[in-house]
N, C-alpha and C. Protein backbone atom coordinates (compact mmCIF):
# COMPACT_ATOMS: atom_id res chain seq x y z
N UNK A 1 55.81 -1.20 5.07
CA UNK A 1 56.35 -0.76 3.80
C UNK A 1 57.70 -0.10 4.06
N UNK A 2 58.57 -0.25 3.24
CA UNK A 2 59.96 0.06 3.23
C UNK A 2 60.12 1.96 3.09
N UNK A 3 60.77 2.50 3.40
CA UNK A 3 61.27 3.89 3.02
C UNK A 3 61.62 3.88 1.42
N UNK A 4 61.92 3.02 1.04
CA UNK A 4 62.37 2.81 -0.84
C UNK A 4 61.03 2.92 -1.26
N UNK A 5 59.98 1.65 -0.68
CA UNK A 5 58.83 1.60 -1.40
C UNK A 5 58.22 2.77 -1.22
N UNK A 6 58.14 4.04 -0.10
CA UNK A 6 57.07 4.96 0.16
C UNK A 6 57.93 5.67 -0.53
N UNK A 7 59.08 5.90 -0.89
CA UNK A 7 59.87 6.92 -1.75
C UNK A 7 58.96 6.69 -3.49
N UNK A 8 59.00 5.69 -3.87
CA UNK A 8 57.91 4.86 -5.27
C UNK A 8 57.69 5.70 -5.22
N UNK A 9 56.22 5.09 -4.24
CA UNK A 9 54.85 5.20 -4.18
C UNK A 9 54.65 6.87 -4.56
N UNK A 10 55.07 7.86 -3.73
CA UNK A 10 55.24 8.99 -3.90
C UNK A 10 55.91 9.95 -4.92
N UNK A 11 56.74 9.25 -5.38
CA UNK A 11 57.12 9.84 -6.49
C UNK A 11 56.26 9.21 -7.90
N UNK A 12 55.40 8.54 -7.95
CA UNK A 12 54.48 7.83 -8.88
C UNK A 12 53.19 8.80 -8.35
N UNK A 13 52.74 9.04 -7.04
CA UNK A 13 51.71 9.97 -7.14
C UNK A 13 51.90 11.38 -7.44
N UNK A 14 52.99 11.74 -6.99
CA UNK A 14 52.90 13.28 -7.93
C UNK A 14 53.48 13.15 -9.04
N UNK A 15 53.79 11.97 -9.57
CA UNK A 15 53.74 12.16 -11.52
C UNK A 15 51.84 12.31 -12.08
N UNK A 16 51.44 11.49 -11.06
CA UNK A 16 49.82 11.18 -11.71
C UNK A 16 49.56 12.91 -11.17
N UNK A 17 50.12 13.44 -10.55
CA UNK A 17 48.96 14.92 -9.97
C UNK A 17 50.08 15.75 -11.45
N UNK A 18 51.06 15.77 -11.72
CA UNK A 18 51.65 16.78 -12.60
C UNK A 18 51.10 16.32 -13.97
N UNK A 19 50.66 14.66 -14.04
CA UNK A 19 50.13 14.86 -15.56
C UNK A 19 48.77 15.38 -15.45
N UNK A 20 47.93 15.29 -14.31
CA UNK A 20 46.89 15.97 -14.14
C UNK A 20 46.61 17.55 -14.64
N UNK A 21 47.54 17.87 -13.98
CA UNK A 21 47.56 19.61 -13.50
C UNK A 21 48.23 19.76 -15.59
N UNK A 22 48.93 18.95 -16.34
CA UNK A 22 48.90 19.48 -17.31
C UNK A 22 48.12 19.30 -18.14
N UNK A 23 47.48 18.30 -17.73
CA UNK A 23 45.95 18.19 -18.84
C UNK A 23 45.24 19.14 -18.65
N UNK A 24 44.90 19.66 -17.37
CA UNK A 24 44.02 20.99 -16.99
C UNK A 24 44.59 22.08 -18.21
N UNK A 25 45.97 22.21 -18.13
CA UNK A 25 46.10 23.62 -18.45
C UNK A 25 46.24 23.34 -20.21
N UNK A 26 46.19 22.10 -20.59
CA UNK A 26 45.80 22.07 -21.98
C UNK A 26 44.53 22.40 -22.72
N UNK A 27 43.78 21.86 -21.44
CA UNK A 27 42.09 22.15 -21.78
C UNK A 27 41.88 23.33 -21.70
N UNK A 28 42.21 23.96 -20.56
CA UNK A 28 42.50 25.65 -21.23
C UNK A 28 43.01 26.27 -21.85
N UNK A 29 44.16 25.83 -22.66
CA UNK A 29 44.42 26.60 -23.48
C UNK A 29 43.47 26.39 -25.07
N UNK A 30 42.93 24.99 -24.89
CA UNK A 30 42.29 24.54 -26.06
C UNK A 30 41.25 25.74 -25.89
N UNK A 31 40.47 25.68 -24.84
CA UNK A 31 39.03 26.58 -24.31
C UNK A 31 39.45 28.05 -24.78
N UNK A 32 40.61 28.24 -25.17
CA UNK A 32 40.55 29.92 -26.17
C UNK A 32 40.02 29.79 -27.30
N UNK A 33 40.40 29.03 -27.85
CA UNK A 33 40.13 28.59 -29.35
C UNK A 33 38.77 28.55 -29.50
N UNK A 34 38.29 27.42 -28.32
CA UNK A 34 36.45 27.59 -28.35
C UNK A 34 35.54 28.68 -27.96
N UNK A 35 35.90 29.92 -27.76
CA UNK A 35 35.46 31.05 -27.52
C UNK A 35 35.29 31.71 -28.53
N UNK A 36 34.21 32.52 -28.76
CA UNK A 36 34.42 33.43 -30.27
C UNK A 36 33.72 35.14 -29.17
N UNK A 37 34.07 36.23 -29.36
CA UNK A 37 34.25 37.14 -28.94
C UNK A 37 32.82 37.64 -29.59
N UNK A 38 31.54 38.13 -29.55
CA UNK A 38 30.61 38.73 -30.07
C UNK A 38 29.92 40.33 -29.54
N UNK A 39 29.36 41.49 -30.29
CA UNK A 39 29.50 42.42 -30.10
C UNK A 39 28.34 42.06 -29.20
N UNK A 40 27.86 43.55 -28.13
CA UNK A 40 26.54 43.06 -27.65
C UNK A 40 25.32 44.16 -28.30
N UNK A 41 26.24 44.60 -29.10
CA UNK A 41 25.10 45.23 -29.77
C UNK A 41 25.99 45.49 -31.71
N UNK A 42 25.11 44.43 -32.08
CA UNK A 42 25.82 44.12 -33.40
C UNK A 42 25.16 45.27 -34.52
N UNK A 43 24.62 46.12 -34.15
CA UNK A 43 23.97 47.36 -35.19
C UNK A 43 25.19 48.57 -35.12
N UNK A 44 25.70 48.77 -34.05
CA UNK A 44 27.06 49.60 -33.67
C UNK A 44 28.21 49.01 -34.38
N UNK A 45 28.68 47.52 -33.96
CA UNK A 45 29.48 47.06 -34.58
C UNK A 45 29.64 46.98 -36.10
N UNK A 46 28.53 46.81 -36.42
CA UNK A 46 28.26 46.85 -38.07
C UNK A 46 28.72 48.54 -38.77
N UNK A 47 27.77 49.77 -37.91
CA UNK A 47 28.10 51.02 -38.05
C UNK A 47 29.91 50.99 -38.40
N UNK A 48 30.30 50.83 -37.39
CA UNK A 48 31.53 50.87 -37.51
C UNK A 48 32.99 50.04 -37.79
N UNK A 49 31.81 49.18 -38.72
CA UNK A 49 33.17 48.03 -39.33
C UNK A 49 32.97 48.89 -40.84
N UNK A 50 31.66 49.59 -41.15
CA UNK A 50 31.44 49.85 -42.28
C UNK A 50 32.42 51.13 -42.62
N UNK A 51 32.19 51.82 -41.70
CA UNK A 51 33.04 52.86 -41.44
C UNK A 51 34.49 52.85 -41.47
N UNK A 52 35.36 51.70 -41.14
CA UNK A 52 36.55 51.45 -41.40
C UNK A 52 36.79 50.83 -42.92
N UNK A 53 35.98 50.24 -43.50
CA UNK A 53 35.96 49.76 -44.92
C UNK A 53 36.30 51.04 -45.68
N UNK A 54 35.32 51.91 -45.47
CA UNK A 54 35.46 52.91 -46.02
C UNK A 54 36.64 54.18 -46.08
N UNK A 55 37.35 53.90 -44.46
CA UNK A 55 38.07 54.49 -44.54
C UNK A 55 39.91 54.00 -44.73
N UNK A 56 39.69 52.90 -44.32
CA UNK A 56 40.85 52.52 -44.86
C UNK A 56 40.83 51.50 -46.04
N UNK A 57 42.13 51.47 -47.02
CA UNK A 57 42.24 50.91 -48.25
C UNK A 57 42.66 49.60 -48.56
N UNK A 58 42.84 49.20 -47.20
CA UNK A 58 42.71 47.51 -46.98
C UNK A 58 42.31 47.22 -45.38
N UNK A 59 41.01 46.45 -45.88
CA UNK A 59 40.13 45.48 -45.35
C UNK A 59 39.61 44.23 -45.38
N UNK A 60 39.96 43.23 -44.57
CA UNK A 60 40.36 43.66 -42.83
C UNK A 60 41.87 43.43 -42.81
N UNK A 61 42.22 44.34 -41.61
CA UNK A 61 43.45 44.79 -41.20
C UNK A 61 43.69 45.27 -39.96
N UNK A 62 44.85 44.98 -39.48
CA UNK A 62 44.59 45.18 -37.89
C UNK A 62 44.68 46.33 -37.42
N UNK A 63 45.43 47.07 -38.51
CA UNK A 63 44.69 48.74 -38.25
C UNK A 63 43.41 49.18 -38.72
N UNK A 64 42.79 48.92 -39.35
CA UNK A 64 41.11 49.03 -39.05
C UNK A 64 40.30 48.03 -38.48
N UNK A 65 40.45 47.13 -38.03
CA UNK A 65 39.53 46.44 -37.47
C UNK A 65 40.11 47.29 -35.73
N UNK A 66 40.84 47.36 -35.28
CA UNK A 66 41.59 47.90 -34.45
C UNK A 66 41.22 49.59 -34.16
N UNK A 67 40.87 50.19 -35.35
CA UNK A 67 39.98 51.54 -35.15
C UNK A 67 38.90 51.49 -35.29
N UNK A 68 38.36 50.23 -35.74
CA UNK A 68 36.70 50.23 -35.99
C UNK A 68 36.57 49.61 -34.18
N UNK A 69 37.47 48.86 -33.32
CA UNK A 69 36.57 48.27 -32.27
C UNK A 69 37.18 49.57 -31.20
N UNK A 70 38.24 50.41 -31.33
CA UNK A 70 38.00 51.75 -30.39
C UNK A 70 36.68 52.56 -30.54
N UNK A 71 36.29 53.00 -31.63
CA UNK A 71 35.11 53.56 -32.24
C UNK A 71 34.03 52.83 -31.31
N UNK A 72 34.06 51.55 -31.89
CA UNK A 72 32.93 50.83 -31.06
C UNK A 72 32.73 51.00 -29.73
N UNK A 73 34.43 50.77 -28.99
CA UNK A 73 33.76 50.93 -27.71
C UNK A 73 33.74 52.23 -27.27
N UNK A 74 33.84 53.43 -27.59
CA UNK A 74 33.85 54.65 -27.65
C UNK A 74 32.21 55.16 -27.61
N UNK A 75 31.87 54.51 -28.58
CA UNK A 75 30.46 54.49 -28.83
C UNK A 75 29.37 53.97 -27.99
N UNK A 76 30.34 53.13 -26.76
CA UNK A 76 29.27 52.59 -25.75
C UNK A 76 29.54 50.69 -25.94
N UNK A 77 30.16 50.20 -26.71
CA UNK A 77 29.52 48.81 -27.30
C UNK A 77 30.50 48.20 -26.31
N UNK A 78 30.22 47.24 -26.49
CA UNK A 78 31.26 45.92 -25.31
C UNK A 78 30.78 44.96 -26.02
N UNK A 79 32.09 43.89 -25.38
CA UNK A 79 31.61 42.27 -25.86
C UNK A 79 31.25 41.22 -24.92
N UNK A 80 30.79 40.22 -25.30
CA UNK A 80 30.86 38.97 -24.31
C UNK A 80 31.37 38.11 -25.38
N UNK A 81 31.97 36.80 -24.55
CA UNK A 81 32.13 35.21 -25.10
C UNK A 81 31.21 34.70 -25.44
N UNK A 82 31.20 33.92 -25.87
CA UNK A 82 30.38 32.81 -26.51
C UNK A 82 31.58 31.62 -26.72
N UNK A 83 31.14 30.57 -26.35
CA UNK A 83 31.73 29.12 -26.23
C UNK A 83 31.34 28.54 -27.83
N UNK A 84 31.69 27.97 -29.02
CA UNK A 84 31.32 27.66 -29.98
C UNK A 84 30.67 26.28 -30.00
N UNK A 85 30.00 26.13 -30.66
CA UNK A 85 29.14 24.70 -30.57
C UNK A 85 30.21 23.50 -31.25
């Protein structure tokens, strides 16, 4: 094989590895979207979404949803993922 042809050849395989490597990082960025964030204890979370309703005069808002999930985790609560069906 010629130095031209292995020059190709090689520049045709790392096009196939860079469209690779960007499909990967599409599928991850898609894989945020399929995540939904859930409390692990949804009786706290509830406590204190109610609690921001009440205290602020528009709901939801990212300043109370934003003081209702300090509260929360203040209170002990954390989240996990969940992948959506």
């Amino acid at each position: 094989m010629s130095a031209h042809t292995q020059r190709k050849v090689a520049k045709k395989v790392e096009q196939e590895k860079d469209r690779d490597m960007e499909k990967k990082t599409i599928e991850e960025r898609l894989q945020i979207f399929l995540e939904k964030n859930v409390p692990t204890s949804p009786s706290k979370w509830s406590y204190w979404k109610g609690q921001a309703k009440k205290k602020f005069d528009v709901y939801p808002s990212a300043y109370a949803n934003g003081w209702a999930a300090k509260m929360y985790k203040d209170a002990g609560g954390k989240w996990k993922t969940e992948k959506k069906k």
